[in-house]
Protein backbone atom coordinates (compact mmCIF):
# COMPACT_ATOMS: atom_id res chain seq x y z
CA UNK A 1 -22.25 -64.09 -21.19
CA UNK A 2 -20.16 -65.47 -18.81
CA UNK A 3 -17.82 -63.04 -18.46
CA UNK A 4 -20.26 -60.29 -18.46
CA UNK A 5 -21.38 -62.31 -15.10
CA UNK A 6 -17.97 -62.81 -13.76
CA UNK A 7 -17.60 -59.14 -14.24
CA UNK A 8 -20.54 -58.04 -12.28
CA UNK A 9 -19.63 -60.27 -10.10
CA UNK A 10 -16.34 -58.77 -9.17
CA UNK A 11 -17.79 -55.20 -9.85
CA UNK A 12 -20.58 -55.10 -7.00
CA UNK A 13 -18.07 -57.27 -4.81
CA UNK A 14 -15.00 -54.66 -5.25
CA UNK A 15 -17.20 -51.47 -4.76
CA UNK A 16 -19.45 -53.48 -2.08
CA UNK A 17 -15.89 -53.72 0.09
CA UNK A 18 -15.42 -50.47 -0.59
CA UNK A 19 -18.59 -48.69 0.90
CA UNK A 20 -18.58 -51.53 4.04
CA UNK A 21 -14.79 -49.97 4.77
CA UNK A 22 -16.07 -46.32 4.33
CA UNK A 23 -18.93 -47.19 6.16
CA UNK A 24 -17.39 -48.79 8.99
CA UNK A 25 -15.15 -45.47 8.89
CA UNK A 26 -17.88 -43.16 8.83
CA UNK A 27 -18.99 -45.06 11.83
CA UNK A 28 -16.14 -44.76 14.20
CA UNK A 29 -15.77 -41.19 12.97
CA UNK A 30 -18.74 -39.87 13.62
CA UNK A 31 -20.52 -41.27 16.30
CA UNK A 32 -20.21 -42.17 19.68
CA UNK A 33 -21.19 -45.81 20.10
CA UNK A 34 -19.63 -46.47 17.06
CA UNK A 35 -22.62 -48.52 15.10
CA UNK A 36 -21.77 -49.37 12.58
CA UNK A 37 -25.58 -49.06 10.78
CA UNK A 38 -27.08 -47.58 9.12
CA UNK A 39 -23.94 -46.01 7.26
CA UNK A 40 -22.21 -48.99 6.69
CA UNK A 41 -25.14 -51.04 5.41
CA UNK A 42 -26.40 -48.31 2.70
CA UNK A 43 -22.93 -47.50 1.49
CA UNK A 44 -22.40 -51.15 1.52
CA UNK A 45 -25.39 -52.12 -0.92
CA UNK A 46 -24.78 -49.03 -2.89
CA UNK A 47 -21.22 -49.87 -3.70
CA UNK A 48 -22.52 -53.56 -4.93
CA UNK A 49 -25.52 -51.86 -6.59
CA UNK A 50 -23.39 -49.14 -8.71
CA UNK A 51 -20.61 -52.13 -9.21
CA UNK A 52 -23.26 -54.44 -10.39
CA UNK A 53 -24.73 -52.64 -13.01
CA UNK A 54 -23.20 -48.92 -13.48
CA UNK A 55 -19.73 -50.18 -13.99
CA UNK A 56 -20.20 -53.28 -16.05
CA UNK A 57 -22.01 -50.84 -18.91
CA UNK A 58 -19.32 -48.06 -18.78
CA UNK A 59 -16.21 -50.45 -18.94
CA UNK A 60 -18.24 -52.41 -21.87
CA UNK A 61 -19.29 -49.21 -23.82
CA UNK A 62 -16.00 -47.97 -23.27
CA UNK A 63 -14.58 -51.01 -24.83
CA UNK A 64 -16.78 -51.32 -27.81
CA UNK A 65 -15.94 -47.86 -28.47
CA UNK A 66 -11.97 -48.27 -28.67
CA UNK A 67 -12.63 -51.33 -30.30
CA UNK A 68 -14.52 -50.20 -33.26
CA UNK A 69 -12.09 -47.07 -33.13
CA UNK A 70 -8.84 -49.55 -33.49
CA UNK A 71 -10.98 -51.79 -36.24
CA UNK A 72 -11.17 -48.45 -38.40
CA UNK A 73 -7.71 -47.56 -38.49
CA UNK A 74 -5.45 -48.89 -41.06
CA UNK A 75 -2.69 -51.60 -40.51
CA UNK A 76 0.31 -49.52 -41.43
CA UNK A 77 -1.01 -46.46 -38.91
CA UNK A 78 -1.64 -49.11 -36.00
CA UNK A 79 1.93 -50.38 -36.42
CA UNK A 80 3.74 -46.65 -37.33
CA UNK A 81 2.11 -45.33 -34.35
CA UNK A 82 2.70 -48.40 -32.01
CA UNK A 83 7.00 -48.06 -33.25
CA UNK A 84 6.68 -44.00 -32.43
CA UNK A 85 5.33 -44.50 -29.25
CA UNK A 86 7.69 -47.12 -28.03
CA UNK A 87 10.62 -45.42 -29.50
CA UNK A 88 9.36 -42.09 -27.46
CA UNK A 89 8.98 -43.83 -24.48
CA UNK A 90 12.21 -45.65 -24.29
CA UNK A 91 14.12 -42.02 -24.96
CA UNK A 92 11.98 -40.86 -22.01
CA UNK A 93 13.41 -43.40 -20.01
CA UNK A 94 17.03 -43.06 -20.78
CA UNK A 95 15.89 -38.99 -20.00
CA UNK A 96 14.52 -39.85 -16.95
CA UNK A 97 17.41 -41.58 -15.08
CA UNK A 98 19.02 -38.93 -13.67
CA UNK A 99 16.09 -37.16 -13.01
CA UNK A 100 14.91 -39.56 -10.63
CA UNK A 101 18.06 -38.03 -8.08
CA UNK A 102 15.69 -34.96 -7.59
CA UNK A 103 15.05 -33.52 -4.61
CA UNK A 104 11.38 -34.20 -3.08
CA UNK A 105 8.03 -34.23 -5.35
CA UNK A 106 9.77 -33.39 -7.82
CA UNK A 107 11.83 -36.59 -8.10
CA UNK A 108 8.58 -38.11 -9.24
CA UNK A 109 6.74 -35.62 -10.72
CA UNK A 110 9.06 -34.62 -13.51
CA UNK A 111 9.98 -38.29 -14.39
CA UNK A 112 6.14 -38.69 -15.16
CA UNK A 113 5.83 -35.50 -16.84
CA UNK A 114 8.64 -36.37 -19.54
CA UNK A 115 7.50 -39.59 -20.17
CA UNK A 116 3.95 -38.97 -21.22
CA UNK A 117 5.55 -36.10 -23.54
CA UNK A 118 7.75 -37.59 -25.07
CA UNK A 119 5.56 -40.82 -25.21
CA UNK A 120 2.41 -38.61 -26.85
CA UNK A 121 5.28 -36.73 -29.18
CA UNK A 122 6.24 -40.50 -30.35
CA UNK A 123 2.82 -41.54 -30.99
CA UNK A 124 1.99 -38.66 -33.18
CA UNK A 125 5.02 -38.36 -35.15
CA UNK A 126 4.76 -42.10 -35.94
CA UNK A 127 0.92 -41.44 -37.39
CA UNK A 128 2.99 -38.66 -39.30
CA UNK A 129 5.23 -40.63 -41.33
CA UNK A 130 2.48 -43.25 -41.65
CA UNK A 131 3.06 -43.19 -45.61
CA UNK A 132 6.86 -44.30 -45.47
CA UNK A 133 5.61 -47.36 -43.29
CA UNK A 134 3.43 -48.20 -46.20
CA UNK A 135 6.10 -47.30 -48.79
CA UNK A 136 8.65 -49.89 -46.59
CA UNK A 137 5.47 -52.65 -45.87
CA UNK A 138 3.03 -52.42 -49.18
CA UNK A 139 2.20 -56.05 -48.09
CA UNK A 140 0.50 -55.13 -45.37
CA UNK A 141 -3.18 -54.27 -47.06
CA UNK A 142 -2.80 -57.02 -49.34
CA UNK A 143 -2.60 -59.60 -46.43
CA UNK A 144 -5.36 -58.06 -45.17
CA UNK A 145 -7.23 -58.61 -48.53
CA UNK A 146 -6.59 -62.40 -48.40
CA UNK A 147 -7.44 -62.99 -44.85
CA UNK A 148 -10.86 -61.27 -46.46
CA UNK A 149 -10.95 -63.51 -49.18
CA UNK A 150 -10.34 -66.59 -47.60
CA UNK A 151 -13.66 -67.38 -46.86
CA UNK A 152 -15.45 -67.49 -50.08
CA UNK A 153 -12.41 -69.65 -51.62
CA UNK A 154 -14.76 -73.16 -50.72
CA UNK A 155 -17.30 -71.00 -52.30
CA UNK A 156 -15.61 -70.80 -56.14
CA UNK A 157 -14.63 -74.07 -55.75
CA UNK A 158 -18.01 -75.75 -55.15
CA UNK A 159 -19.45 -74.01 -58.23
CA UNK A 160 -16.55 -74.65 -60.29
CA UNK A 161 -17.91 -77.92 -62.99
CA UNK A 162 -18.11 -76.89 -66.67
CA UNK A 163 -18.52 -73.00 -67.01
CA UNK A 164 -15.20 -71.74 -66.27
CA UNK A 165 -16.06 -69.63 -62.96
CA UNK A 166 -13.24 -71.15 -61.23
CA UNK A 167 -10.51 -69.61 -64.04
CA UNK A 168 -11.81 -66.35 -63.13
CA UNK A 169 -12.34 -65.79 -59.61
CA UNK A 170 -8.90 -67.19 -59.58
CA UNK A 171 -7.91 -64.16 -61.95
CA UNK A 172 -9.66 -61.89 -60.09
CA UNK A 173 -8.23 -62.88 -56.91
CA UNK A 174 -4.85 -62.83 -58.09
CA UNK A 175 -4.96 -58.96 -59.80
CA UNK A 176 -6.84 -57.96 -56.11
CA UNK A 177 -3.41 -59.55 -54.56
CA UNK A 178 -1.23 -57.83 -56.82
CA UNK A 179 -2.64 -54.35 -55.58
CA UNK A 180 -3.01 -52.60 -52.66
CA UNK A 181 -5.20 -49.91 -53.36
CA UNK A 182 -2.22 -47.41 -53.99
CA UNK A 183 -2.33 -45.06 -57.09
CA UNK A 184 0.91 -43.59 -58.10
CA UNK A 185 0.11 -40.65 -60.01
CA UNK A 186 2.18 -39.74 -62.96
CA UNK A 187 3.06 -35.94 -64.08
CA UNK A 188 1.00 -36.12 -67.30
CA UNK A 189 -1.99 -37.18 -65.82
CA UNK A 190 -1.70 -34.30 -63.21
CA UNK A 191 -1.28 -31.85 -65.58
CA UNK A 192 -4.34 -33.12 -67.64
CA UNK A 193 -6.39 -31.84 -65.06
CA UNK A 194 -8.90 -34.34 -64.70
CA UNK A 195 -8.07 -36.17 -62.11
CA UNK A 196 -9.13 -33.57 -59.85
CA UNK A 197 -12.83 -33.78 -61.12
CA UNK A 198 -12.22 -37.62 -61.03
CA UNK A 199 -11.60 -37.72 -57.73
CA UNK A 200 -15.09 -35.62 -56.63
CA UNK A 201 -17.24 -37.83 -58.10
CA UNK A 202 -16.13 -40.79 -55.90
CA UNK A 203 -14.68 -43.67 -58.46
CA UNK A 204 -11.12 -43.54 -57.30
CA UNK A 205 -10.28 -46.40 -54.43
CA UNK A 206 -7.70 -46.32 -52.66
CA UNK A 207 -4.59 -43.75 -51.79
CA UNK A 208 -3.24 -41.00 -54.73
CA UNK A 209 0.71 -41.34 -54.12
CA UNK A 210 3.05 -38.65 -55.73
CA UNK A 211 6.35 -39.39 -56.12
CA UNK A 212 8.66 -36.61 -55.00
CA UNK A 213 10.57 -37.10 -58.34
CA UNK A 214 7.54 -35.99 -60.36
CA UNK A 215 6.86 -33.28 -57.98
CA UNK A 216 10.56 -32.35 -58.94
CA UNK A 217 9.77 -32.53 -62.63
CA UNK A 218 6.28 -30.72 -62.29
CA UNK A 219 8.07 -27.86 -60.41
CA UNK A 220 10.30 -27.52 -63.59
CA UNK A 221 7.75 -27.73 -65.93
CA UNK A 222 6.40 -24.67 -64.23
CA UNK A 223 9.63 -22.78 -64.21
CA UNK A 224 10.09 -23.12 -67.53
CA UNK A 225 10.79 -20.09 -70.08
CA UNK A 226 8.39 -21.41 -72.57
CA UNK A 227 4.96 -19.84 -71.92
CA UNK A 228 3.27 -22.97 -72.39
CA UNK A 229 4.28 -25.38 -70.55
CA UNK A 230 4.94 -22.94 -67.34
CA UNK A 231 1.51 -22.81 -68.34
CA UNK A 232 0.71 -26.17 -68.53
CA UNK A 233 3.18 -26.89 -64.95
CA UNK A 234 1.10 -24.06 -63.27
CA UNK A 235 -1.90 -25.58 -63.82
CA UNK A 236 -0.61 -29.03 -62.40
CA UNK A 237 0.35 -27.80 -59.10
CA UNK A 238 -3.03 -26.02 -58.90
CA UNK A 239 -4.30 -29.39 -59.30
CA UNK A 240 -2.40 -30.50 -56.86
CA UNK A 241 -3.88 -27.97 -54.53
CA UNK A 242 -7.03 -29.29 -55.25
CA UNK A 243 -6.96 -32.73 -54.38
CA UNK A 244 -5.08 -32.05 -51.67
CA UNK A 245 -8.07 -29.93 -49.90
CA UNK A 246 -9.93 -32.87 -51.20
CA UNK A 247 -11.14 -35.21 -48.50
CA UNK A 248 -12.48 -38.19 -51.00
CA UNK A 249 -9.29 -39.04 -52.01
CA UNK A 250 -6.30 -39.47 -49.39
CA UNK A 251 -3.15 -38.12 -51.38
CA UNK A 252 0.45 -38.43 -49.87
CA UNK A 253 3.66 -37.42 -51.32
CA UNK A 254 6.49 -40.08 -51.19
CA UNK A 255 9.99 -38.68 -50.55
CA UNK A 256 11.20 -40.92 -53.52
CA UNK A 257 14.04 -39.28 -55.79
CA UNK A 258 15.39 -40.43 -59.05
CA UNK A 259 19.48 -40.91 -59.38
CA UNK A 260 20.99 -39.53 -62.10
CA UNK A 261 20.85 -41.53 -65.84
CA UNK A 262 17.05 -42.58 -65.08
CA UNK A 263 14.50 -41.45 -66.42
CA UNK A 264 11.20 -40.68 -64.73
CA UNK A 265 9.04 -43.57 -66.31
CA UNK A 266 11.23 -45.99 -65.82
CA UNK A 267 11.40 -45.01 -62.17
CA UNK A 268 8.05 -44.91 -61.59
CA UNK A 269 7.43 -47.80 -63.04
CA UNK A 270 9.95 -49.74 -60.79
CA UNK A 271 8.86 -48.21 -57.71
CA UNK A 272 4.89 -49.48 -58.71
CA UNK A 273 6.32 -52.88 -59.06
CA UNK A 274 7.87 -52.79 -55.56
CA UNK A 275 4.89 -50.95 -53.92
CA UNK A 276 2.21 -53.17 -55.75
CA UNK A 277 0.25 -50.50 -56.82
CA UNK A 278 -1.31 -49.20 -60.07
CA UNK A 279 -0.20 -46.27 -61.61
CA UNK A 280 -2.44 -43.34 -63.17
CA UNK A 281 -1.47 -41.49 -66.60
CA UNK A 282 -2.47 -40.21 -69.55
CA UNK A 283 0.88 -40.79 -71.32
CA UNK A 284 0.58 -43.85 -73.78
CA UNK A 285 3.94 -44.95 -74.05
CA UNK A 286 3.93 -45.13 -70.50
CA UNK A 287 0.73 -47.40 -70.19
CA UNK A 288 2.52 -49.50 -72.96
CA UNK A 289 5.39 -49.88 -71.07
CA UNK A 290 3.93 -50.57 -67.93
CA UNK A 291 1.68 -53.08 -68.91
CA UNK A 292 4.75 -55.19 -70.44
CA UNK A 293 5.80 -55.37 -66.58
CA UNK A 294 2.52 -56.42 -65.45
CA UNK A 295 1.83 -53.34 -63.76
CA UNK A 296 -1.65 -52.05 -63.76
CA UNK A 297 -2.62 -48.60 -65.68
CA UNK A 298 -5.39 -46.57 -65.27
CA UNK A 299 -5.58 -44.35 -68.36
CA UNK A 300 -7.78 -41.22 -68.26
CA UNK A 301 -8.00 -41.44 -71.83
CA UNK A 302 -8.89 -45.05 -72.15
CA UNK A 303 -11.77 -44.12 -69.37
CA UNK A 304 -12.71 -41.15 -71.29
CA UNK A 305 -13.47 -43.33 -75.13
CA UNK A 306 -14.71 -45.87 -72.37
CA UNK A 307 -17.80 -43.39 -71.36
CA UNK A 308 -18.36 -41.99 -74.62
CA UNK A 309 -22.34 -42.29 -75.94
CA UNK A 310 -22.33 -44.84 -77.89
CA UNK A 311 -24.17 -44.58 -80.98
CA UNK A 312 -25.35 -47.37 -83.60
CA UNK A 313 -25.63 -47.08 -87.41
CA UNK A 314 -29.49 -45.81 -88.57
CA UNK A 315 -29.52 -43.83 -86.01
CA UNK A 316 -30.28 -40.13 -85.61
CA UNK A 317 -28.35 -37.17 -84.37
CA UNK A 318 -29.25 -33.65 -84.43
CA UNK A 319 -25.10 -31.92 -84.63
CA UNK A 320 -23.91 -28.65 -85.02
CA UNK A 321 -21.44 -28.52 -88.30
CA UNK A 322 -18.61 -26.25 -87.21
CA UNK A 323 -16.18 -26.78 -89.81
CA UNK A 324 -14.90 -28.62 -92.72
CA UNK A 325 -13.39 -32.04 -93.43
CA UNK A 326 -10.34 -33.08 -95.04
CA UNK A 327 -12.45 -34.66 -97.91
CA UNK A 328 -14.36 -32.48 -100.41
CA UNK A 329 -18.01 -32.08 -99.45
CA UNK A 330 -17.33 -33.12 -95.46
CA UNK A 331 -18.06 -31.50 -92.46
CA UNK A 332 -17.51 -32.36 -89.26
CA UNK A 333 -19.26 -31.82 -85.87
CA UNK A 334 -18.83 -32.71 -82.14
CA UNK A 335 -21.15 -34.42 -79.25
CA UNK A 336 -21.37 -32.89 -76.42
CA UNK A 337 -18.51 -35.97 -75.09
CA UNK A 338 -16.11 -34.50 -77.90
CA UNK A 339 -16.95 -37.17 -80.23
CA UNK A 340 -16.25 -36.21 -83.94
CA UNK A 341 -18.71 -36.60 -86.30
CA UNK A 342 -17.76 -36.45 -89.84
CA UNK A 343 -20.94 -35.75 -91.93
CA UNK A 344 -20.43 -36.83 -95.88
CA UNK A 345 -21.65 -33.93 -97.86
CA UNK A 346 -22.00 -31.76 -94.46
CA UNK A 347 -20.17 -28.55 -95.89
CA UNK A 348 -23.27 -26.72 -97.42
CA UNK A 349 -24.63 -26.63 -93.68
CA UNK A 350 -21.34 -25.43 -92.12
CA UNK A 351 -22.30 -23.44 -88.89
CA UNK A 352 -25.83 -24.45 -88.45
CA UNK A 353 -27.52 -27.39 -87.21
CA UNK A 354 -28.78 -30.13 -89.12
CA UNK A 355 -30.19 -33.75 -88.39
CA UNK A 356 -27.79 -36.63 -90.14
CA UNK A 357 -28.48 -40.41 -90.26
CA UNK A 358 -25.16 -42.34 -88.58
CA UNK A 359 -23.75 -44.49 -91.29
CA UNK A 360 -20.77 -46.20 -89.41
CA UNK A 361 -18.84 -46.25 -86.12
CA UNK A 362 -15.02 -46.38 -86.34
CA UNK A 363 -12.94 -47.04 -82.90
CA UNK A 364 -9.73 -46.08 -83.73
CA UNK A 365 -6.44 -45.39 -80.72
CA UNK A 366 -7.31 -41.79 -80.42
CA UNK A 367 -11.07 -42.48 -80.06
CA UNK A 368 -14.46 -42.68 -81.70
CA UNK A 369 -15.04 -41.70 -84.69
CA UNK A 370 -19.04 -41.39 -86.31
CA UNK A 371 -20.10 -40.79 -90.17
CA UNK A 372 -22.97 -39.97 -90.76
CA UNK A 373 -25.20 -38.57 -94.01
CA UNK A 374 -27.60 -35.58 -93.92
CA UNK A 375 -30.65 -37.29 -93.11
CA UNK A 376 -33.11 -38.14 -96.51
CA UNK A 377 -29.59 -38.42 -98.58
C-alpha cells in the first residue's frame, strides 16, 4: 500500500511538472502578456490528475500481466532464453563497433538496428533449444518440486505417532524427487500404438522425450525388407505424427545417439538415470531391467490388466464363444477389454452366445484369465 502511494505520489508530481512547463510554454507562445493562466493551471492539474490515477493502474496492470506471464513459463525456458539473448546481444556489440564510425544518423541508427536483431534472434533461438537445457539441467523442475513441498514437511511430521504416515509421505516425497516429469519413450511402446490414444485422454504428466537413437532404430524398422515389421515401423512414425500434432502432451526429440557396442536399452536406460525421468514401454525385459536400476517404468501393458473389469466368482456373464479350448469340452470367449474367458464344457455353444456362471479368476504375467461354467451346470 505504501508503495502504491509513493507511486502516485511521484506519478501526479512528474506529469504535474510536466503540464506547468508546457503550460508556462503555451503561455509565452501564444499570447501577448504572457499569463501564464489559465493554460498553465489546467495542464498543470491535468498532468497530476492523469499521473495520479491513469498511470499508477497501467504500470500496475502492466506488471501483473508480465508477472503472471513469467510465473507460467518453465525454469529451463526462462534461463535458455535469458543465455540466447545475452549471447545475441554481446555478438551485436562486438558487430557494432565499427559501425559506430558511420557517417551522420546513420552512426546511430544502424548500431540500434543490429542490436535489437540480433538480440530478438538470441532470445528465440534460446526458447528453441529449450529441450537440450533440460537434457544438460534435469534438476531444475525437481528443485522446483521441493521448494513446493517444503511447506507441508511440519505437516507429516506433526501427524506422524503410531500409524506409519510419516514412512510414506517420506516415500512419496522421495520417488516425486527422483522425477521430473520427463517420459522417455521407448520404440516398442511407440510402435504399440497406444500411446497416442493415451495421451488424448489426459493421464500422461509431464514431457514425452524421444531419444534420437530410437528414432534411428524406428526409421530402420520401417525400412526393413520384411513386410511386417516395415509394417509395424510405419505405423510407429505415424504415431509419431500424431502426438506430435497433439497439444496435451508436449513431445521433444533429444539429439541423443548411441556409440557403437551398446545396445538401445541399455542406453536408454542410462540416459533416464541421468535425466531423472521415467521411461515408457511395453517391452518386459526392459521394465525388468530398469526397475533393477531404480528407474521408474510405466508399462502400457501393466496399465492395460490394471483397467481390466474385474469380475468375482458367482458371478454372471453373458459371452460370445468364438472358439475352442485346448482342453476337451472348452471354449473360450472374450470381454469387450480382451479378457479371455475359458468356459468348461463351452464347445457345444461355439459361435453363439450363452450366459456362464464365473467359477475362478486367475492373474497370471500375460493377464487375466476367467473360468467360468454354462450357467445351471
Amino acid at each position: 500500500m505504501v508503495a502504491l502511494w509513493m507511486l502516485r505520489i511521484l506519478s501526479a508530481g512528474g506529469l504535474g511538472v510536466i503540464g506547468w512547463r508546457l503550460g508556462l510554454y503555451l503561455s509565452e507562445s501564444y499570447s501577448d502578456n504572457e499569463e501564464f493562466l489559465p493554460w498553465g493551471l489546467a495542464l498543470t492539474l491535468a498532468g497530476a490528475m492523469i499521473g495520479g490515477v491513469l498511470i499508477p493502474y497501467l504500470f500496475l496492470t502492466s506488471w501483473r500481466i508480465s508477472a503472471r506471464y513469467i510465473d507460467s513459463i518453465r525454469g529451463s525456458a526462462l534461463i535458455s532464453a535469458t543465455a540466447g539473448l545475452l549471447v545475441g546481444l554481446v555478438v551485436a556489440s562486438l558487430i557494432s563497433i565499427p559501425l559506430y564510425t558511420l557517417p551522420g544518423w546513420a552512426g546511430w541508427a544502424v548500431p540500434v538496428i543490429v542490436n535489437v536483431t540480433l538480440g530478438l534472434f538470441g532470445l528465440w533461438l534460446g526458447v528453441q533449444r529449450e529441450r537440450d537445457v533440460r537434457a544438460l539441467f534435469p534438476s531444475l523442475d525437481s528443485v522446483v518440486e521441493s521448494y513446493g513441498t517444503i511447506g507441508s514437511t511440519n505437516g507429516h511430521a506433526k501427524g506422524s505417532n503410531s500409524n506409519g504416515w510419516t514412512g510414506k509421505a517420506d516415500k512419496v516425497k522421495s520417488q516425486k524427487s527422483s522425477r521430473n516429469g520427463n517420459i522417455l519413450v521407448d520404440t516398442s511402446a511407440i510402435i504399440d500404438g497406444r500411446i497416442a490414444d493415451l495421451s488424448i485422454t489426459g493421464f500422461l504428466e509431464g514431457s514425452l522425450v524421444v531419444p534420437r537413437f530410437v528414432l534411428d532404430e524406428l526409421r530402420h524398422i520401417a525400412d526393413s525388407s520384411d513386410p511386417l515389421r516395415r509394417n509395424r515401423g510405419r505405423r510407429g512414425l505415424e504415431v509419431l505424427g500424431k502426438l506430435r500434432k497433439d497439444e496435451s502432451v508436449p513431445l521433444q526429440v533429444l539429439d541423443v545417439g548411441v556409440e557403437n557396442g551398446k545396445e538401445v536399452d541399455a542406453v536408454l536406460v542410462q540416459l533416464a538415470r541421468e535425466m531423472k525421468a521415467s521411461i515408457l514401454t511395453t517391452d518386459y525385459n526392459l521394465n525388468r531391467v530398469a526397475e533393477l536400476q531404480g528407474v521408474q517404468v510405466l508399462n502400457v501393458n501393466e496399465l492395460a490388466n490394471a483397467l481390466k473389469s474385474i469380475v468375482l466368482p458367482g458371478e454372471e456373464l453373458r459371452v460370445n464363444i468364438v472358439q475352442e479350448g485346448k482342453e476337451v469340452g472348452q471354449g473360450v470367449a472374450y470381454l469387450d477389454d480382451g479378457t479371455m474367458v475359458v468356459v468348461e464344457g463351452g464347445r457345444r455353444y461355439l459361435n453363439a452366445f450363452h450366459d456362464v456362471a464365473v467359477t475362478r479368476v486367475l492373474q497370471t504375467a500375460a493377464g487375466r484369465i476367467i473360468f467360468a461354467q454354462p450357467r445351471g451346470e
